[in-house]
N, C-alpha and C. Protein backbone atom coordinates (compact mmCIF):
# COMPACT_ATOMS: atom_id res chain seq x y z
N UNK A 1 -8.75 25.62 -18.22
CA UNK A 1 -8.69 25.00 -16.90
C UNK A 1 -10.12 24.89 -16.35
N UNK A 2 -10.16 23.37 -16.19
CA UNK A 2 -12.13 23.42 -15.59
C UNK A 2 -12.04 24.17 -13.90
N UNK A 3 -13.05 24.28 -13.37
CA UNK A 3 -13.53 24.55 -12.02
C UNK A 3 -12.48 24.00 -10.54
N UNK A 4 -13.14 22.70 -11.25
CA UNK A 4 -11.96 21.30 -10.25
C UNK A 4 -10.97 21.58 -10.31
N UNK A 5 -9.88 22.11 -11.34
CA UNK A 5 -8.66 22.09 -11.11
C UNK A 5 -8.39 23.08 -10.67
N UNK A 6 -9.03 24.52 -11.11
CA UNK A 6 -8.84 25.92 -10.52
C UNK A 6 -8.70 25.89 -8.82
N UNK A 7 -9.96 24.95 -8.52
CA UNK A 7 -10.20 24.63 -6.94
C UNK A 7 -8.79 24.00 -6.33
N UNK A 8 -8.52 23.26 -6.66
CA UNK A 8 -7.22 22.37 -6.49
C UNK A 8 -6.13 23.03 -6.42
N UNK A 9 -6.14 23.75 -7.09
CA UNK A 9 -4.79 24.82 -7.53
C UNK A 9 -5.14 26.02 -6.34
N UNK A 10 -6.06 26.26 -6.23
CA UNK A 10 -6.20 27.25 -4.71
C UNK A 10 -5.82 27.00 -3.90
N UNK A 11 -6.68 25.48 -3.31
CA UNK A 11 -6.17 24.85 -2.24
C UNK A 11 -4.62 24.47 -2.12
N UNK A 12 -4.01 23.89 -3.02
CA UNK A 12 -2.89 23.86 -2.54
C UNK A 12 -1.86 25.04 -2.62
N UNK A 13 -2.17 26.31 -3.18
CA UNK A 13 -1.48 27.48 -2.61
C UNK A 13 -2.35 28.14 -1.41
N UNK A 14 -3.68 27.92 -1.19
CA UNK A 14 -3.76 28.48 0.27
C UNK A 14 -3.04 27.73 1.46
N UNK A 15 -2.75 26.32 0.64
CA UNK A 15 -2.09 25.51 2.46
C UNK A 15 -0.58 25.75 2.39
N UNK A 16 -0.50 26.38 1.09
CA UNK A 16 1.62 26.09 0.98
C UNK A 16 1.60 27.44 1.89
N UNK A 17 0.67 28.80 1.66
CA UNK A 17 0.26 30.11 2.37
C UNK A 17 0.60 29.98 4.04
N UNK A 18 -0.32 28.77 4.29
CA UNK A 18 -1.16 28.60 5.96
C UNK A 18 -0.05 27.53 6.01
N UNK A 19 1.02 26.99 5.92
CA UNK A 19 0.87 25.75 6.51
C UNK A 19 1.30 25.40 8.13
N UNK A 20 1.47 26.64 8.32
CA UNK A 20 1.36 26.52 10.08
C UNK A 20 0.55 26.25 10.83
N UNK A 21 -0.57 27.46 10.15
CA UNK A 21 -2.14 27.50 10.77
C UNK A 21 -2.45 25.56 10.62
N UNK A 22 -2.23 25.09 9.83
CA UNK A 22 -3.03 23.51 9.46
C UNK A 22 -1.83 22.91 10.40
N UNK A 23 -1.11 22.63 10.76
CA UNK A 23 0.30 22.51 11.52
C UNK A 23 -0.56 22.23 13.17
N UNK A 24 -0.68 23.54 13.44
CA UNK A 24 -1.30 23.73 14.71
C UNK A 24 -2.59 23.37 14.87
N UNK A 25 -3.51 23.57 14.05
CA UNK A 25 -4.33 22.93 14.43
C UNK A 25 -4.88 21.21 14.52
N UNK A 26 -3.69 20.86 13.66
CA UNK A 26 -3.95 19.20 13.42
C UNK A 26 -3.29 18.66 14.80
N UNK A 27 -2.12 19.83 15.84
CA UNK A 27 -1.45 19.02 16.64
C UNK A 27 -2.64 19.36 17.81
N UNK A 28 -3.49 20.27 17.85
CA UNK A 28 -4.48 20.95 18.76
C UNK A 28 -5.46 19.77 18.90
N UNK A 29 -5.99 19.04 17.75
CA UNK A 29 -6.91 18.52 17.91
C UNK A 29 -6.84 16.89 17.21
N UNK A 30 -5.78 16.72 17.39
CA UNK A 30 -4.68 15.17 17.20
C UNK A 30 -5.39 14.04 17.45
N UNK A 31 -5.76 13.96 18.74
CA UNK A 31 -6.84 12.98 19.65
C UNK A 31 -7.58 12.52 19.22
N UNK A 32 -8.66 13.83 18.83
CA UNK A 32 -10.01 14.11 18.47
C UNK A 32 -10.12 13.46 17.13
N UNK A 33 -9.11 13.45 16.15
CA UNK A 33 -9.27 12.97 14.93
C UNK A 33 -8.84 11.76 15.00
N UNK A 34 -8.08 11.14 15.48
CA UNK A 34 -7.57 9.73 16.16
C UNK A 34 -9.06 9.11 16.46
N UNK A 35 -9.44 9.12 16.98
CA UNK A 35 -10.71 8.76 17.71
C UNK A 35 -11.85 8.71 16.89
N UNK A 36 -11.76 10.08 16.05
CA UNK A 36 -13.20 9.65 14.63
C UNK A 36 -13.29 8.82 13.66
N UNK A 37 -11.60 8.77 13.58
CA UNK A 37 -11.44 8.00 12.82
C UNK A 37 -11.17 6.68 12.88
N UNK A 38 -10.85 6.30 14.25
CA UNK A 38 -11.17 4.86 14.71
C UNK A 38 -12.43 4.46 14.72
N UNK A 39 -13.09 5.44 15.25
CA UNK A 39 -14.57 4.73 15.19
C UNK A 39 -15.27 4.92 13.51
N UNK A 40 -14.65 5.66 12.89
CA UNK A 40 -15.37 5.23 11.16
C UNK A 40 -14.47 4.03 10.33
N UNK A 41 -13.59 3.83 11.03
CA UNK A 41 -13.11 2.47 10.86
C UNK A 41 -13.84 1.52 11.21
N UNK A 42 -14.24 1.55 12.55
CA UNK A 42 -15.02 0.53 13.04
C UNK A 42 -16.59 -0.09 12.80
N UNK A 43 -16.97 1.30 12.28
CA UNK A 43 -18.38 1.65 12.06
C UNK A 43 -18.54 1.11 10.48
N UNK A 44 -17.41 1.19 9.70
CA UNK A 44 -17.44 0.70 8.58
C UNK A 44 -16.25 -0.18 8.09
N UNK A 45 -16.44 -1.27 9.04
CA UNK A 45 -14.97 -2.58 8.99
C UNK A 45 -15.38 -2.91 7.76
N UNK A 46 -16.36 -3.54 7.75
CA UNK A 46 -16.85 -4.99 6.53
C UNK A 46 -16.60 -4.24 5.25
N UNK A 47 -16.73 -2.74 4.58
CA UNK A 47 -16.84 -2.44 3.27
C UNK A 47 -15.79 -2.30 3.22
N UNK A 48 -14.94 -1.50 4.54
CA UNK A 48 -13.59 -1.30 3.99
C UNK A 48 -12.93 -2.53 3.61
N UNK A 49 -12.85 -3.61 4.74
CA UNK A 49 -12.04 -4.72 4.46
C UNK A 49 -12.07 -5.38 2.87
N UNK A 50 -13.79 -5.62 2.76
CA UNK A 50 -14.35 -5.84 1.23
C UNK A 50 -13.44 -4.91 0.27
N UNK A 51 -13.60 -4.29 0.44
CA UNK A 51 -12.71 -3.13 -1.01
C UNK A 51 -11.02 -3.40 -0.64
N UNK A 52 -10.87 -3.80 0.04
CA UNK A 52 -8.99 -3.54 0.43
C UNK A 52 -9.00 -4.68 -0.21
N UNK A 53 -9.54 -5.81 0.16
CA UNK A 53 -9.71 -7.51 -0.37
C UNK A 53 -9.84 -7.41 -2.39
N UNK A 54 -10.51 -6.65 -2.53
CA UNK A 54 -11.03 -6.67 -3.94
C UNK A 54 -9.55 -5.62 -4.42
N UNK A 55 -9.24 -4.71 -3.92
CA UNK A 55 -7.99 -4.05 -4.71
C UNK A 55 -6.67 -4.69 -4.59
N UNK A 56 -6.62 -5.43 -3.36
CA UNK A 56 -5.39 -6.75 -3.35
C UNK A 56 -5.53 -7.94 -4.22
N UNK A 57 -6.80 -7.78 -4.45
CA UNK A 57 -6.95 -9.39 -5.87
C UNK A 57 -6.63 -8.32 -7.13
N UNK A 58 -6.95 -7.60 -7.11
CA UNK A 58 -6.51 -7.16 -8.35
C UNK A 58 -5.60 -6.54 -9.09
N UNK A 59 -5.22 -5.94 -7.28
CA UNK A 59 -3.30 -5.92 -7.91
C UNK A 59 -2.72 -6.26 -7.58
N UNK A 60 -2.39 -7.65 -6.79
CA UNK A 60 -1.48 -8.39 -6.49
C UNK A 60 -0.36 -8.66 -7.50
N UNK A 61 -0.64 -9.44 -8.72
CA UNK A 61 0.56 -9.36 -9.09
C UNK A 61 0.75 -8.58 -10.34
N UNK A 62 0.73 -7.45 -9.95
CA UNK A 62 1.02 -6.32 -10.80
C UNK A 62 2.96 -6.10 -10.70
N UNK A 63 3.36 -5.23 -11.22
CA UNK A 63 4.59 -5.15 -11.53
C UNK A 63 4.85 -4.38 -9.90
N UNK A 64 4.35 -3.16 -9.96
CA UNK A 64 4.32 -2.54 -8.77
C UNK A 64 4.38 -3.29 -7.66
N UNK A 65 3.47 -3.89 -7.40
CA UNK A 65 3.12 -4.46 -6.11
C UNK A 65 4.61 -5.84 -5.80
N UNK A 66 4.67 -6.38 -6.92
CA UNK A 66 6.13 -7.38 -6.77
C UNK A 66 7.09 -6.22 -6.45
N UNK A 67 7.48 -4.89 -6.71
CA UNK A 67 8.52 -4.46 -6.38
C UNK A 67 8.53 -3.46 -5.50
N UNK A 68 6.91 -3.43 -4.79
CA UNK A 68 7.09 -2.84 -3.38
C UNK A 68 7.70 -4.15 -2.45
N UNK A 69 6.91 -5.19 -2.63
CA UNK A 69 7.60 -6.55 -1.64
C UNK A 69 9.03 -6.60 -1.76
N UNK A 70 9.51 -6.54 -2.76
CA UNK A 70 10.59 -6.76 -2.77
C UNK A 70 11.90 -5.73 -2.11
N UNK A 71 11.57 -4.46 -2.03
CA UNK A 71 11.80 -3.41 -1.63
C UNK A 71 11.96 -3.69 -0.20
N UNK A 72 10.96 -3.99 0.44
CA UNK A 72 10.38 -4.29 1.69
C UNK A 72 11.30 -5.46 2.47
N UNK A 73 11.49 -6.68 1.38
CA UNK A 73 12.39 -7.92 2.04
C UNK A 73 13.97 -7.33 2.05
N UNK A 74 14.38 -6.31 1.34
CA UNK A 74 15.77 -6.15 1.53
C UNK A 74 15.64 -4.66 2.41
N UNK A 75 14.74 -3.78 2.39
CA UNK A 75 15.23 -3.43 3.74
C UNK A 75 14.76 -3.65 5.05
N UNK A 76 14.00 -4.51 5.24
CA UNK A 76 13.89 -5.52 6.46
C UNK A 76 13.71 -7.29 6.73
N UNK A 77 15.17 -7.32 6.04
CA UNK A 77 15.75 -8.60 6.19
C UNK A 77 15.47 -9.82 7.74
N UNK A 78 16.13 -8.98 8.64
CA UNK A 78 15.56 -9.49 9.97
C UNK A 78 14.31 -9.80 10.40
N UNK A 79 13.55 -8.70 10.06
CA UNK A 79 12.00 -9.24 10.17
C UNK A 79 11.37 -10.48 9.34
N UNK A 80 11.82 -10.14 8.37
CA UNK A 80 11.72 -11.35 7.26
C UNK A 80 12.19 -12.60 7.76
N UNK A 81 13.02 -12.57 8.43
CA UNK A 81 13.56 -14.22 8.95
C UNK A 81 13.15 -14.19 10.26
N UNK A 82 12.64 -13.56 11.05
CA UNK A 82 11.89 -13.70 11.98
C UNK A 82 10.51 -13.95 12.12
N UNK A 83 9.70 -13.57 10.83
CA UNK A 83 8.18 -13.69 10.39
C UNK A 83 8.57 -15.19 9.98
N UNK A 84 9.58 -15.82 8.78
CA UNK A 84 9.86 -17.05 8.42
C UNK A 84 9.83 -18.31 9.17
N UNK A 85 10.91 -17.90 10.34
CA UNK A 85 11.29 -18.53 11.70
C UNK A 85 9.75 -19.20 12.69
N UNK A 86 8.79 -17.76 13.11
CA UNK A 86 7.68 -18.11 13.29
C UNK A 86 7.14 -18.82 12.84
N UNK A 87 6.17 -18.41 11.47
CA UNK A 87 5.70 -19.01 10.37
C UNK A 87 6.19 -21.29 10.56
N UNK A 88 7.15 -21.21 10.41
CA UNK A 88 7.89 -22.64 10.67
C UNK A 88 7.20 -23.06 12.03
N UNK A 89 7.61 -22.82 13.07
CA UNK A 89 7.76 -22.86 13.92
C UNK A 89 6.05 -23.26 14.75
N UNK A 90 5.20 -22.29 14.12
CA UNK A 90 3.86 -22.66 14.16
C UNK A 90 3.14 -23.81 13.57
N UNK A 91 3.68 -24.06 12.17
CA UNK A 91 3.28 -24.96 11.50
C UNK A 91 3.48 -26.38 11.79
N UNK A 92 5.16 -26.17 12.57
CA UNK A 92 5.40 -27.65 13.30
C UNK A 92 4.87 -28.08 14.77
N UNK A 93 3.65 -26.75 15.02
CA UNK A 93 3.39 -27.42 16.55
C UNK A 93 4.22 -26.87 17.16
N UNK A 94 5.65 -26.27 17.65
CA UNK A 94 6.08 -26.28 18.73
C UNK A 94 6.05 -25.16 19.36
N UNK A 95 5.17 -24.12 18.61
CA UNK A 95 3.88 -22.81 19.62
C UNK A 95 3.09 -22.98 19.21
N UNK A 96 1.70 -22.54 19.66
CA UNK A 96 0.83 -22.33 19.50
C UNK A 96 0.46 -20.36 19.90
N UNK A 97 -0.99 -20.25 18.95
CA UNK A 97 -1.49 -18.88 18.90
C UNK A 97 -2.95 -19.32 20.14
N UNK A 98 -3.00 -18.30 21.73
CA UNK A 98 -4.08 -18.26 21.95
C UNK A 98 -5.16 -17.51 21.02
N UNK A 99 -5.09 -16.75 20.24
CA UNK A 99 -6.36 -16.27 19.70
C UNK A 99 -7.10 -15.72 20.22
N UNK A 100 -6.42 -14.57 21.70
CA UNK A 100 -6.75 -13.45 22.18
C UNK A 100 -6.13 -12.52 22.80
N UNK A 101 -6.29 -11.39 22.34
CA UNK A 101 -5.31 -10.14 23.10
C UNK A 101 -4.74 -10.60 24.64
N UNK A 102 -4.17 -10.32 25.03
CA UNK A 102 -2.72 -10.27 25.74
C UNK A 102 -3.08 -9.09 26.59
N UNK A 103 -3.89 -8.01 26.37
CA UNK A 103 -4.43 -6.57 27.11
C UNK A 103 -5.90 -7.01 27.16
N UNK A 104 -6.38 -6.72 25.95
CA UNK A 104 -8.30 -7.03 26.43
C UNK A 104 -8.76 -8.16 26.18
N UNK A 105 -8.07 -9.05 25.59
CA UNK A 105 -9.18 -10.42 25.62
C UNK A 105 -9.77 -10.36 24.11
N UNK A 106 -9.82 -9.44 23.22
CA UNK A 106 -10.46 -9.37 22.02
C UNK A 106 -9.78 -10.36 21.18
N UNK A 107 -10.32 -10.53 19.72
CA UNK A 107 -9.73 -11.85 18.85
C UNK A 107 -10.80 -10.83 17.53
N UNK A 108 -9.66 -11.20 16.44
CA UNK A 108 -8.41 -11.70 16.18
C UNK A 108 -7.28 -11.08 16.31
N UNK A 109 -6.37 -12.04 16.47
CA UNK A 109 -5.16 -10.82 17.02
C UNK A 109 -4.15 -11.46 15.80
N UNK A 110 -2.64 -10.14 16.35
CA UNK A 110 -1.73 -10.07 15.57
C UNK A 110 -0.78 -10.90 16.48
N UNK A 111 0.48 -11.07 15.81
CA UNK A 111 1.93 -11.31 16.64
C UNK A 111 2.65 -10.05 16.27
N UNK A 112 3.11 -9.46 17.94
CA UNK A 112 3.99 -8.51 18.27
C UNK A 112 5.12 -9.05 18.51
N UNK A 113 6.44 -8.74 17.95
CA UNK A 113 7.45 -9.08 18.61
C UNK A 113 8.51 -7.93 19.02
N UNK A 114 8.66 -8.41 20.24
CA UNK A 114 9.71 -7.40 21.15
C UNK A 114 11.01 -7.16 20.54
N UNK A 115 11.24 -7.82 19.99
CA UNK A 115 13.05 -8.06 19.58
C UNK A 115 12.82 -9.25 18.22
N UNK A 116 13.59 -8.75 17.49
CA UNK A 116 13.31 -9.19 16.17
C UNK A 116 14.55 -10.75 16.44
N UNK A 117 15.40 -10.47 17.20
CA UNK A 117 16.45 -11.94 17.24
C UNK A 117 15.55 -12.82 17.88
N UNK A 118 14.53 -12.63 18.93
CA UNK A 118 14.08 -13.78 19.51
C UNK A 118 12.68 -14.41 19.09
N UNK A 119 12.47 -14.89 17.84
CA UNK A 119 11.45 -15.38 16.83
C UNK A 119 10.28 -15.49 17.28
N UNK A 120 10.32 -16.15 18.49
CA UNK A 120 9.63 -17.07 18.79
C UNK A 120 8.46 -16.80 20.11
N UNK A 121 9.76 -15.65 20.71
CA UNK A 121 9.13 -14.60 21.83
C UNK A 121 8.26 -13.43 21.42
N UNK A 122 6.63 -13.52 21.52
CA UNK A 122 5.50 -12.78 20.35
C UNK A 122 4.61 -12.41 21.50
N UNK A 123 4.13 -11.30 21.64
CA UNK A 123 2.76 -11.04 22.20
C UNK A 123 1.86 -10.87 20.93
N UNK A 124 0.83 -11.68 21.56
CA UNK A 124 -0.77 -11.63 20.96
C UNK A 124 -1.17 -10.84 21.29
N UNK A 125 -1.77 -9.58 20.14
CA UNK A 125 -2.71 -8.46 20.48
C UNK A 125 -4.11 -8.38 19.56
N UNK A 126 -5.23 -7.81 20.10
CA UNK A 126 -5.62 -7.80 18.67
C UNK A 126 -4.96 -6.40 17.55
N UNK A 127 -5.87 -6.13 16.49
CA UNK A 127 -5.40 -5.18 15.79
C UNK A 127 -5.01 -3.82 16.67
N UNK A 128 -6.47 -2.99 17.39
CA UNK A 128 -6.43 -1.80 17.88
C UNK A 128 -5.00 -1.56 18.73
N UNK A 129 -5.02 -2.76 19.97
CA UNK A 129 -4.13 -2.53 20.72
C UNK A 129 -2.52 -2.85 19.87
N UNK A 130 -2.35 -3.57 18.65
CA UNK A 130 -1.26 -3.52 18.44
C UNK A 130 -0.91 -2.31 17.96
N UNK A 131 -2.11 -1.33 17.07
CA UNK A 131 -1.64 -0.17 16.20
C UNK A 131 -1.47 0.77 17.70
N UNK A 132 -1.93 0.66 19.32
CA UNK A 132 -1.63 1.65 19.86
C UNK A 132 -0.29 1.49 20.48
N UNK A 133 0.33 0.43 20.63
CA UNK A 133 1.14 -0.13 20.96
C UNK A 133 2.30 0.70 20.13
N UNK A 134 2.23 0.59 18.68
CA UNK A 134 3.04 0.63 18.07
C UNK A 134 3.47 2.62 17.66
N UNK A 135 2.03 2.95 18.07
CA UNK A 135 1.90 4.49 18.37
C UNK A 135 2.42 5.28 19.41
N UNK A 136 2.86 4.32 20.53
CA UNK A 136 2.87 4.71 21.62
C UNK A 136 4.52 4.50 22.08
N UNK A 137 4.81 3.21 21.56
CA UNK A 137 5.90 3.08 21.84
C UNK A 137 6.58 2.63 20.98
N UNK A 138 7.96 3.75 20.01
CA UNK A 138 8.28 3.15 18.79
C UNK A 138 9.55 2.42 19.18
N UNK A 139 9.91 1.26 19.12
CA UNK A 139 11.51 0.68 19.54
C UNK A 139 12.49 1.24 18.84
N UNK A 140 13.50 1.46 18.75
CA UNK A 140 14.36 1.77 18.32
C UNK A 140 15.33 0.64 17.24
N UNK A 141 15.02 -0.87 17.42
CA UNK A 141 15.60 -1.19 17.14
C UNK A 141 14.62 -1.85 15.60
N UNK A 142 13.84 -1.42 15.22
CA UNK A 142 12.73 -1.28 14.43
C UNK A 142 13.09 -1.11 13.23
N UNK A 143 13.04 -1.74 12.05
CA UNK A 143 13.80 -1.02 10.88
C UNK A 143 12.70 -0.39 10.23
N UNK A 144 11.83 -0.16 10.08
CA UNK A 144 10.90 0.49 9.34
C UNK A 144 10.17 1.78 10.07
């Protein structure tokens, strides 16, 4: 057994040991890591995006990746015909995207939708505010 694995093998019986202690302190200081890690997101958008871009070209159509999607369309069917519905719906002109948050004014944004039956009814956010959005307030009627 090399070094690395000996190490590995510690660590994960000192946390199976502690796992309260790591418990409490991750809920102690929750925020704090929220926040570092937004801003090393931010601080490093362009490489991450670059590398997410370069590991999606290259495993796109891998076996895996077709049967996470697929996974995905049957257990959220509704969303699926509601992303579809949109999707249409944009393409023919009869909405349009302002191309700025809905809270701060930032761009580029996402489509939020309130209710998965009404397609067409979307708030524009950008990214941040949709992931706090979605942190903050989980709907219930949400399948994922």
């Amino acid at each position: 057994m090399t070094k690395k694995e000996e190490k590995a093998l510690y660590d994960k019986e000192y946390y199976a040991k502690n796992k309260d202690k790591y418990k409490e302190h991750y809920e102690k200081n929750k925020e704090k890591k929220l926040k570092r890690d937004s801003d090393r997101y931010y601080k490093n958008k362009e490489s991450i995006l670059k590398r997410q871009r370069l590991y999606r070209k290259q495993n796109y159509n891998s076996k895996i990746t077709k049967a996470r999607i697929e996974k995905w369309l049957k257990k959220n069917p509704i969303k699926y015909k509601c992303y579809k519905k949109f999707r249409k719906a944009l393409a023919q002109n009869i909405i349009k995207k302002r191309n700025s948050c809905e809270i701060c004014y930032n761009s580029p944004t996402e489509c939020h939708h309130e209710d998965y039956n009404k397609p067409l009814e979307i708030i524009e956010l950008c990214i941040r505010c949709h992931r706090f959005l979605h942190r903050k307030y989980k709907p219930t009627h949400l399948n994922s």
